[in-house]
Structure formats: C-alpha cells, structure tokens
N, C-alpha and C. Protein backbone atom coordinates (compact mmCIF):
# COMPACT_ATOMS: atom_id res chain seq x y z
N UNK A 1 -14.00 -2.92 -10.41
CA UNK A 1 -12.91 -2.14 -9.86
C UNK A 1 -11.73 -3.07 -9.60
N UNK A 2 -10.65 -2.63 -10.17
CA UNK A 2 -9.77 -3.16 -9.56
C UNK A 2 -8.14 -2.82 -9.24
N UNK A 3 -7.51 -3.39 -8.19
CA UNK A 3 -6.74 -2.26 -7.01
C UNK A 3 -5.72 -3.52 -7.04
N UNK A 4 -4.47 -2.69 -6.97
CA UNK A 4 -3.41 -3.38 -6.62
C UNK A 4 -3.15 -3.07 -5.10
N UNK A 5 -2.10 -3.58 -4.41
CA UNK A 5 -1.84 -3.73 -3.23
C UNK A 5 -0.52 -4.37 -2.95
N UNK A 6 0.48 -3.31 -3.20
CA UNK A 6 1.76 -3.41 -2.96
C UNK A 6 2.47 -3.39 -1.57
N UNK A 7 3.14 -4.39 -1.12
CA UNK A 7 4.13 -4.05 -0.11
C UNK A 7 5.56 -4.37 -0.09
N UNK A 8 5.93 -3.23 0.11
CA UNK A 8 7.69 -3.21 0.55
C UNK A 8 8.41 -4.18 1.01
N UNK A 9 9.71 -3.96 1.51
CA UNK A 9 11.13 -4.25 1.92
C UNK A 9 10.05 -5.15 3.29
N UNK A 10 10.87 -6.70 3.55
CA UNK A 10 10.53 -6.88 5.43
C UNK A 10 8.90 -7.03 5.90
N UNK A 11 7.69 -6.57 4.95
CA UNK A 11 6.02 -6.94 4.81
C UNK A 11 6.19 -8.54 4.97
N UNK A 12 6.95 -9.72 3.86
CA UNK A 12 6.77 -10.66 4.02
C UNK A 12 7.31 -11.15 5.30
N UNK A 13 7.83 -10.61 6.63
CA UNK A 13 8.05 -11.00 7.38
C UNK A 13 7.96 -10.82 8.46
N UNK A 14 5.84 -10.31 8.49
CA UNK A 14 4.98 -10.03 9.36
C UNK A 14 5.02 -11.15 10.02
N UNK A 15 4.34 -11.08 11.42
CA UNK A 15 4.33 -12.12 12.68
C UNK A 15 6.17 -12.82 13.16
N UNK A 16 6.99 -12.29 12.30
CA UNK A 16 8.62 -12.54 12.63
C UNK A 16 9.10 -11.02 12.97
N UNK A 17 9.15 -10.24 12.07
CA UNK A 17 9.72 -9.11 12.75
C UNK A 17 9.12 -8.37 13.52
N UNK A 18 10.10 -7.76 14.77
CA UNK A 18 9.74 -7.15 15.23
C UNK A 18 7.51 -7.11 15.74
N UNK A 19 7.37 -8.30 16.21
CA UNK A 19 5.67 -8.33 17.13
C UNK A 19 5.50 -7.47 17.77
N UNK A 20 6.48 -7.00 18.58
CA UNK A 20 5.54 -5.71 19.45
C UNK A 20 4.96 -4.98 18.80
N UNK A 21 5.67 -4.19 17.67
CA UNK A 21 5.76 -3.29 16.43
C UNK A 21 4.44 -3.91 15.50
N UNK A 22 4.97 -4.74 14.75
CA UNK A 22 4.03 -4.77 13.63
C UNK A 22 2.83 -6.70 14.25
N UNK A 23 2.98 -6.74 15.14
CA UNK A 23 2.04 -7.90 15.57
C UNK A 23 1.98 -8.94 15.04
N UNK A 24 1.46 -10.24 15.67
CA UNK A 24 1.82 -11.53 15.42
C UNK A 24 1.35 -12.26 14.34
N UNK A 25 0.60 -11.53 13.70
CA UNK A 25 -0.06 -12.35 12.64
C UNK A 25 0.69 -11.94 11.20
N UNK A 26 0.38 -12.86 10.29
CA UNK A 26 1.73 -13.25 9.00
C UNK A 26 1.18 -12.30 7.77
N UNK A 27 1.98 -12.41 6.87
CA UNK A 27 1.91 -11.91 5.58
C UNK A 27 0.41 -12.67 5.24
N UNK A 28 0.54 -13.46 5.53
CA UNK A 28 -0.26 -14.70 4.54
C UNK A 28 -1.51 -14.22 5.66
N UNK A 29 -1.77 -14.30 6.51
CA UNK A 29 -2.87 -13.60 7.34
C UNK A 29 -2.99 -12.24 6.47
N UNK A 30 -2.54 -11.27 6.59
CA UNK A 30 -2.85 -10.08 5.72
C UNK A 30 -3.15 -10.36 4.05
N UNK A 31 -2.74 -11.01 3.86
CA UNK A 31 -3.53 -11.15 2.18
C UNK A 31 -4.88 -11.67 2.35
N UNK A 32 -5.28 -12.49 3.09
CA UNK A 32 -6.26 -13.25 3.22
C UNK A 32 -7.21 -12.12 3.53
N UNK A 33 -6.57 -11.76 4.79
CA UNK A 33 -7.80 -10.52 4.92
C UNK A 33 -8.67 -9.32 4.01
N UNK A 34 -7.11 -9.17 2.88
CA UNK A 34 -7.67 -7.98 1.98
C UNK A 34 -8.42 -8.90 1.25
N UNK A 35 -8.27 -10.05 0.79
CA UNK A 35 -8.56 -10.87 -0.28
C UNK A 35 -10.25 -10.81 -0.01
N UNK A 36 -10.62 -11.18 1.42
CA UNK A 36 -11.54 -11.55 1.74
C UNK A 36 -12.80 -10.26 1.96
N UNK A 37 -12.15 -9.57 2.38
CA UNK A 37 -12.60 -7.78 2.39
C UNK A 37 -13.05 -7.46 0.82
N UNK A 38 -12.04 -7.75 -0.21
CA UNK A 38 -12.74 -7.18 -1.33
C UNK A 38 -13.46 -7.72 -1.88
N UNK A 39 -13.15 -9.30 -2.00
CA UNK A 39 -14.33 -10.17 -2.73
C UNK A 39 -15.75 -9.21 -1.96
N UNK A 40 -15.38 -9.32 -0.56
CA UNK A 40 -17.19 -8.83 -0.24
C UNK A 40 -17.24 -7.91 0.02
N UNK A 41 -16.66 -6.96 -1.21
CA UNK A 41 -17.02 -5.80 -1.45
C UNK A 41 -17.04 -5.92 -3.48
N UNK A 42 -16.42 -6.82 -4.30
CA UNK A 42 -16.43 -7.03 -5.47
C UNK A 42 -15.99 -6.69 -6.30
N UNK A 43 -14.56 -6.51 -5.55
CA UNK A 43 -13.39 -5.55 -5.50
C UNK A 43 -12.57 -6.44 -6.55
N UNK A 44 -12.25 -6.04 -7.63
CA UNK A 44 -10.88 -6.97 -7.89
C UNK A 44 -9.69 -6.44 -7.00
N UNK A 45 -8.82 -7.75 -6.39
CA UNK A 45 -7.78 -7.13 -5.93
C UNK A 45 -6.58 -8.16 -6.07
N UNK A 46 -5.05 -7.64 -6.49
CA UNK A 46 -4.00 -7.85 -7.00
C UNK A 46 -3.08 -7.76 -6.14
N UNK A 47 -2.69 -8.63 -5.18
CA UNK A 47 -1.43 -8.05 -3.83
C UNK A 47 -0.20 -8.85 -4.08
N UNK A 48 0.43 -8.07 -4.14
CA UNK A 48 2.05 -8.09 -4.68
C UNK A 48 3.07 -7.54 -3.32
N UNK A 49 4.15 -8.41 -3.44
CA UNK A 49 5.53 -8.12 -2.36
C UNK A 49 7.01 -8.08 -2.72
N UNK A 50 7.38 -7.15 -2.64
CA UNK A 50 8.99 -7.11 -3.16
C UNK A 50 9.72 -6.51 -2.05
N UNK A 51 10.93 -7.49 -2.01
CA UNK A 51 11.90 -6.44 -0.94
C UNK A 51 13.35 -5.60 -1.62
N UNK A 52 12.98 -5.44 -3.42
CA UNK A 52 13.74 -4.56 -3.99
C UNK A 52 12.93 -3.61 -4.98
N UNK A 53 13.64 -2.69 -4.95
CA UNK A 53 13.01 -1.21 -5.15
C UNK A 53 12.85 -0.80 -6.66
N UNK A 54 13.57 -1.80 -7.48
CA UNK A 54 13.36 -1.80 -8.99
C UNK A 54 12.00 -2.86 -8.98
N UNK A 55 11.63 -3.94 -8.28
CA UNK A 55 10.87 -4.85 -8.60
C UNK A 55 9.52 -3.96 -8.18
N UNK A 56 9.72 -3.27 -6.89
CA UNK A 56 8.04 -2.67 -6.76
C UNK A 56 7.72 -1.42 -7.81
N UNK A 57 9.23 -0.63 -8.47
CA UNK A 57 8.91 -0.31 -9.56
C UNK A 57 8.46 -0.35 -10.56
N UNK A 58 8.65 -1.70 -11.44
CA UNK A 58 8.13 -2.51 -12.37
C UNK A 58 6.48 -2.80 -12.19
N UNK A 59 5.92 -3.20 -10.91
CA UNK A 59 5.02 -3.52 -10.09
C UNK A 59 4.00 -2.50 -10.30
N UNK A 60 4.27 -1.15 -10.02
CA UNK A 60 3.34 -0.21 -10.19
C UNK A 60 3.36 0.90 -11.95
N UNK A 61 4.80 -0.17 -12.33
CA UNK A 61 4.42 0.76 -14.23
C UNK A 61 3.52 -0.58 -14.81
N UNK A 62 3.38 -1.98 -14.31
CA UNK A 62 2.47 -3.17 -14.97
C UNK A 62 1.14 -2.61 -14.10
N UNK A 63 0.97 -1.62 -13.29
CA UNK A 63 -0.83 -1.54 -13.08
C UNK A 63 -0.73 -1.27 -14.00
N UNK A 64 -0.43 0.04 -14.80
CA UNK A 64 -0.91 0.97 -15.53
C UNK A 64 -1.50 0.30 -16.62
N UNK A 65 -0.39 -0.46 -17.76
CA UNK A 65 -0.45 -1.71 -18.75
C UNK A 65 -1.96 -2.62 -18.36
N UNK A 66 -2.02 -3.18 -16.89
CA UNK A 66 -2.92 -4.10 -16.56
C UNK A 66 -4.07 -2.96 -16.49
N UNK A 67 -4.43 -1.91 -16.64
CA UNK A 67 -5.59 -0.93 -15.90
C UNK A 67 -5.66 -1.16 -14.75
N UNK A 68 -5.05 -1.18 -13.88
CA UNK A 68 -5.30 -0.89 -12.33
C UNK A 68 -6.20 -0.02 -12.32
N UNK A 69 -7.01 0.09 -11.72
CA UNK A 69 -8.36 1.35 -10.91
C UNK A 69 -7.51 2.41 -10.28
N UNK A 70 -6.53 1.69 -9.10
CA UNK A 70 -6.02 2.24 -7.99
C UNK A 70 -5.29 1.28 -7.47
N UNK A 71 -4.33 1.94 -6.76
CA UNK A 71 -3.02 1.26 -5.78
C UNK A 71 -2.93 1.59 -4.32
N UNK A 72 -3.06 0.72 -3.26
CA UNK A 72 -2.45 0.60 -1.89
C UNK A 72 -1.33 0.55 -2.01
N UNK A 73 -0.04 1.01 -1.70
CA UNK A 73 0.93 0.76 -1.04
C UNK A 73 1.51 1.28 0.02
N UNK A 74 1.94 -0.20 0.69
CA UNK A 74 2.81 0.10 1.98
C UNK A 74 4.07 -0.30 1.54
N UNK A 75 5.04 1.39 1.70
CA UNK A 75 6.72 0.92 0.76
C UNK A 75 7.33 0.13 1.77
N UNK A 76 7.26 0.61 2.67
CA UNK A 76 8.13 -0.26 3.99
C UNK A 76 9.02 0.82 4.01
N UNK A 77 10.64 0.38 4.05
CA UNK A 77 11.62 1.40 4.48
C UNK A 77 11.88 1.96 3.61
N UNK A 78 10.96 1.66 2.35
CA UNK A 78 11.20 2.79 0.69
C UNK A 78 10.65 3.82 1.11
N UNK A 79 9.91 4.10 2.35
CA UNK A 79 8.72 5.16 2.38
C UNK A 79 9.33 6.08 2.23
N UNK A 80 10.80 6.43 2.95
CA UNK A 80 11.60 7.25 3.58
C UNK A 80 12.78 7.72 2.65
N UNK A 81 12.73 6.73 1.41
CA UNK A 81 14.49 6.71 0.54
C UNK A 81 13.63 6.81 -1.18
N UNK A 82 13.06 6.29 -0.94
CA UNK A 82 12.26 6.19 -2.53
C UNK A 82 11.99 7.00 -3.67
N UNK A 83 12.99 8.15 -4.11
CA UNK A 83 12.33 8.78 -5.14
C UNK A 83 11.80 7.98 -6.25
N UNK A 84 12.32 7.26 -6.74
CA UNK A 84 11.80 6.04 -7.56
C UNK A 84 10.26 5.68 -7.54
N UNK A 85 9.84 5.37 -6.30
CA UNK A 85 8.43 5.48 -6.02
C UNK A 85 7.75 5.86 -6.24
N UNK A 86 8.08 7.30 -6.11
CA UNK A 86 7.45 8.45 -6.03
C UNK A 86 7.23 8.99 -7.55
N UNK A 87 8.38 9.06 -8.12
CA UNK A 87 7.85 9.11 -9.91
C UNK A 87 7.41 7.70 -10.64
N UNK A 88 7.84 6.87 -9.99
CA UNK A 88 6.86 6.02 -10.53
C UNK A 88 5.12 6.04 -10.35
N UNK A 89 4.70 6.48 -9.50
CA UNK A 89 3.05 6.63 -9.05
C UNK A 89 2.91 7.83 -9.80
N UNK A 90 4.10 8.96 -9.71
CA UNK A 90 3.05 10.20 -10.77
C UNK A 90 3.35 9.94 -12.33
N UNK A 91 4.54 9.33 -12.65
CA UNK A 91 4.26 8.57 -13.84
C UNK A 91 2.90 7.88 -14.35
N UNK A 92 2.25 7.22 -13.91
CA UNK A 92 1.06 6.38 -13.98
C UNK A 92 -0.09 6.39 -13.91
N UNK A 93 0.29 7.96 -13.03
CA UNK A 93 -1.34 8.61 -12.71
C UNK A 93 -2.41 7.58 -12.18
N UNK A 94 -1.71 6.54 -11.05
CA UNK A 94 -3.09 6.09 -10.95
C UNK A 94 -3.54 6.09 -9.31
N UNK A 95 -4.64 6.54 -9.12
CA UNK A 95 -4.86 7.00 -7.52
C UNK A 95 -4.40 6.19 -6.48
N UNK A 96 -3.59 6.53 -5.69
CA UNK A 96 -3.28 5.72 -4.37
C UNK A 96 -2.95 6.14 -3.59
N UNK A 97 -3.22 5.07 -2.61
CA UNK A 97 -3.36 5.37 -0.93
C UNK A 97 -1.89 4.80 -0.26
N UNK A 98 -1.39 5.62 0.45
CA UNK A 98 -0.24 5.09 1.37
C UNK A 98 -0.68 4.03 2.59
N UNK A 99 -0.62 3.58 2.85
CA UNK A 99 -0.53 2.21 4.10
C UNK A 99 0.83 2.11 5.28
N UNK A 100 0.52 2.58 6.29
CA UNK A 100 1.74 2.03 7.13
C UNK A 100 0.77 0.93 8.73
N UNK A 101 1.32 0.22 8.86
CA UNK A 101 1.06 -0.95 9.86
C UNK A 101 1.20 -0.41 10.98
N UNK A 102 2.31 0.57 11.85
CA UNK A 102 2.69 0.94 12.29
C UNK A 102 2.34 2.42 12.43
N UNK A 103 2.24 3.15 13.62
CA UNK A 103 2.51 4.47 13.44
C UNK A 103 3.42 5.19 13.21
N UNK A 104 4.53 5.28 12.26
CA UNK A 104 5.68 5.98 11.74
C UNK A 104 5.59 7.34 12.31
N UNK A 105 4.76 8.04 13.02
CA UNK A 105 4.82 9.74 13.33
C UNK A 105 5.32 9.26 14.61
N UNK A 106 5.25 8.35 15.60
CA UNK A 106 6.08 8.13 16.69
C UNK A 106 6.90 7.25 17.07
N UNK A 107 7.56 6.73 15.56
CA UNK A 107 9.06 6.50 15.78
C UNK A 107 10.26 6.96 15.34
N UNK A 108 11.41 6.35 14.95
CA UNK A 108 12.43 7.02 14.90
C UNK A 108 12.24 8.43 13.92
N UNK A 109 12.98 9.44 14.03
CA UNK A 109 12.58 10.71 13.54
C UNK A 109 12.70 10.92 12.00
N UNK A 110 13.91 9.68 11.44
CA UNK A 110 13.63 9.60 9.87
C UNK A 110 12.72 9.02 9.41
N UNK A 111 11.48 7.77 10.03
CA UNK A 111 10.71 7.63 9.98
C UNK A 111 9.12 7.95 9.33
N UNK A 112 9.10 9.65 10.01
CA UNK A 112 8.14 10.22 9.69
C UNK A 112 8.31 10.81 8.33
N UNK A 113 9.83 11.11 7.43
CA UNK A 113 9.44 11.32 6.31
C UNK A 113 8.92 10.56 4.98
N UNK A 114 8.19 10.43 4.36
CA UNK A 114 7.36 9.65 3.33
C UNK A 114 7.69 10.80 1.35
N UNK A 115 8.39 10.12 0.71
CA UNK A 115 8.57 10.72 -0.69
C UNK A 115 7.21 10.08 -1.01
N UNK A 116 6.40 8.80 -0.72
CA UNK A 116 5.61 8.62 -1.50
C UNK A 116 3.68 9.52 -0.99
N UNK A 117 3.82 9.87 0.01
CA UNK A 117 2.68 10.79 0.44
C UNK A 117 2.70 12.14 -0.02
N UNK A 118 4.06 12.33 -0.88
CA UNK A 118 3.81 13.69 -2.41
C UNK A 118 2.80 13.20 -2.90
N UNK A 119 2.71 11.90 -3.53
CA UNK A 119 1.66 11.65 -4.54
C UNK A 119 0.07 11.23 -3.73
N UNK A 120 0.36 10.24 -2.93
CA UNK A 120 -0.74 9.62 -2.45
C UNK A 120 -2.05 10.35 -1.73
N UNK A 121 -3.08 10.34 -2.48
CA UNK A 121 -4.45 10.80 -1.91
C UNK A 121 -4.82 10.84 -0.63
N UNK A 122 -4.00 9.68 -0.05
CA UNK A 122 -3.83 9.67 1.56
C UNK A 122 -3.40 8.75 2.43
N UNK A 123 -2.51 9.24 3.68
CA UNK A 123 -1.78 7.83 4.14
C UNK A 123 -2.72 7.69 5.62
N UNK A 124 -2.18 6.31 5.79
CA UNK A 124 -2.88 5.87 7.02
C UNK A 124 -1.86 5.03 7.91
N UNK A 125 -1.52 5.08 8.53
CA UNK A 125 -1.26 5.09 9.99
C UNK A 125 -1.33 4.69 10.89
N UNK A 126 -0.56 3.46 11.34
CA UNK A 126 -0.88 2.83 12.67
C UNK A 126 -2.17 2.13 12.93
N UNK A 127 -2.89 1.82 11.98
CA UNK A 127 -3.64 0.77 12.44
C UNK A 127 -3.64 -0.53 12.50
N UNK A 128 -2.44 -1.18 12.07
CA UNK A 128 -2.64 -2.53 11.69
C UNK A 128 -2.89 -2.80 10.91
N UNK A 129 -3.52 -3.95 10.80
CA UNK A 129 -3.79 -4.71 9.12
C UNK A 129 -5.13 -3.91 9.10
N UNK A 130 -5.80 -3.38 9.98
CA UNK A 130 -7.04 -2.31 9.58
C UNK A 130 -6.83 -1.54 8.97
N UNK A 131 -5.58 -0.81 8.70
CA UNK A 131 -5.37 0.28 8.09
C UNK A 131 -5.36 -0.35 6.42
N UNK A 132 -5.38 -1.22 6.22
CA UNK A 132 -5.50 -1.77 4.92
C UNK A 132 -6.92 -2.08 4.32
N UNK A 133 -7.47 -2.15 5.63
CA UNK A 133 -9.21 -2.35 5.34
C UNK A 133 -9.91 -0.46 4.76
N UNK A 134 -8.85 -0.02 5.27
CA UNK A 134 -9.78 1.74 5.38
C UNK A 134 -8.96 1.81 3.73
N UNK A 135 -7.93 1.36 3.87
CA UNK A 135 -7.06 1.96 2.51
C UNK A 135 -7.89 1.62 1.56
N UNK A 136 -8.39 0.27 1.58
CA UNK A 136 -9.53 -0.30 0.52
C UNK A 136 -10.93 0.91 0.35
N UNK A 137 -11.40 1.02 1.43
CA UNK A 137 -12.78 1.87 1.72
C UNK A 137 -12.50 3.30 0.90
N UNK A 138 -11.26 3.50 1.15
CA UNK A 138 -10.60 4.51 0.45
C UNK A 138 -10.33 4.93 -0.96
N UNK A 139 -9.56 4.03 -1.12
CA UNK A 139 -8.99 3.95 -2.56
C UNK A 139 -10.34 3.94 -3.54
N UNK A 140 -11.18 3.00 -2.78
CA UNK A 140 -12.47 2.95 -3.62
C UNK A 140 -13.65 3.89 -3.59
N UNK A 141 -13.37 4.87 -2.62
CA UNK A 141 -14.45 5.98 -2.69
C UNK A 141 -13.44 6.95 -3.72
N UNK A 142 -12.58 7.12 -3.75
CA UNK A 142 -11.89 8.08 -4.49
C UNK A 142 -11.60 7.64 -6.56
N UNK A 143 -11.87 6.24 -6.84
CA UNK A 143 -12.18 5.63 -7.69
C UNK A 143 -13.45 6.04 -8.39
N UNK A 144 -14.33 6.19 -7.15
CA UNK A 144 -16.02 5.78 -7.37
C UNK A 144 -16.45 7.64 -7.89
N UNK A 145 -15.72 8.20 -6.82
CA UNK A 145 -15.93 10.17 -7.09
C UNK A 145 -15.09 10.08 -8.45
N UNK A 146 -14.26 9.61 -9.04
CA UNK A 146 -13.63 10.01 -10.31
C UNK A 146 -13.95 9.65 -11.30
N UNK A 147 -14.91 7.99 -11.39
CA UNK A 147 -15.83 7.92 -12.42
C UNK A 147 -17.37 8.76 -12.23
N UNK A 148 -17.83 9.39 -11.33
CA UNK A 148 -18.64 9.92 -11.56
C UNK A 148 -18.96 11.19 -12.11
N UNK A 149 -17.62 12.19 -12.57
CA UNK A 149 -17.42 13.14 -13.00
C UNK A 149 -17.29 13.13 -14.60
C-alpha cells in the first residue's frame, strides 16, 4: 500500500506558528511520526509540503502517474479557497482523507468551509498530529474495502 501525505500553506511551520493553536512540536516531528506509524503498519508512505497551490497541484496529479493507493491531505488555508484541489483529487480518482490539526468547526467562521471535503471520504478534526494517525487507519481501511470487491 501506498499513501501520499500532503500538507498545505504554513504545515512547515509547526511548533512556530501560532502553539496554542497548532502545538509545539515541528514539521519534522510530524513526519517522523507518520513515517514511523506506517513502516509499523507496512505502509508505503510519501509526505510532501508546499506553501503554493499549483505545487500541491502537481503533487496530487504525480500520485496518480506514481500509483498512489490513497492521499492524506491537510490543505491548510487551501481548505477554504481551493477549487483547484478539489478537481484535482476528482481528477485522479484516488481515495482521500482530509486532515486538519486544529478544530476548524470552532474557529473563525470562514474556516469551517472545506472545497476539498466534496471529494474526501472523510475529514478529521482537531486532533493533532493524531488526527494523522486515524487518517492513516483510515485511508487504509477504505483502500483495503476497495481491493476486496
């Protein structure tokens, strides 16, 4: 199996922006974690960061080319502006899960809208870098039900 894991605009500048919000630990802490999560699970996994909106474009039309299984992404502030995104993932047809670090349903009120949770099988929410652990658990049960059909 194997899963890309895209993040948005301002991701590389976890444990700097805004700590109350998105908490003290780094980009480089969050890769490690997925990294380490999928190996022991036997996961291939591919984590990629752009803070422009043509580059995470490009990003998710090279799964397709590469066979990606499935895609995590957390757009960041694309969540909210992104049609681009958004036909790019149904372009590609390839299953994915939304990711936010943060709970976006209780902050600012443009916040809560998401163009890319048209497509995505399902978003998650305010957990932290956990929410990247479930996105995995996720992405890969919904992988696992689609080769079994």
């Amino acid at each position: 199996m194997r899963i890309l894991v895209l993040n948005g605009p301002n991701l590389n500048m976890l444990g700097i922006r805004e700590p109350d919000i998105y908490g003290k630990s780094t980009y480089a802490d969050l890769i490690k974690m997925i990294g380490d999560y999928c190996e022991s699970k036997g996961i291939e996994v591919v984590c990629k960061q752009s803070n422009h909106e043509g580059t995470l474009v490009d990003y998710i039309q090279q799964a397709y080319f590469e066979k990606m299984d499935g895609i995590i992404i957390n757009p960041g502030a694309y969540t909210h502006t992104s049609v681009a995104l958004l036909d790019a993932l149904k372009a590609v047809q390839i299953p994915t899960v939304e990711v936010h670090i943060s709970d976006v349903d209780s902050r600012e009120e443009f916040r809560q809208i998401s163009y890319v949770s048209l497509y995505a099988y399902k978003t998650i929410k305010g957990m932290g870098f956990d929410g990247y652990i479930e996105a995995v658990d996720s992405i890969s049960d919904i992988i696992t039900r689609a080769e079994d059909k």
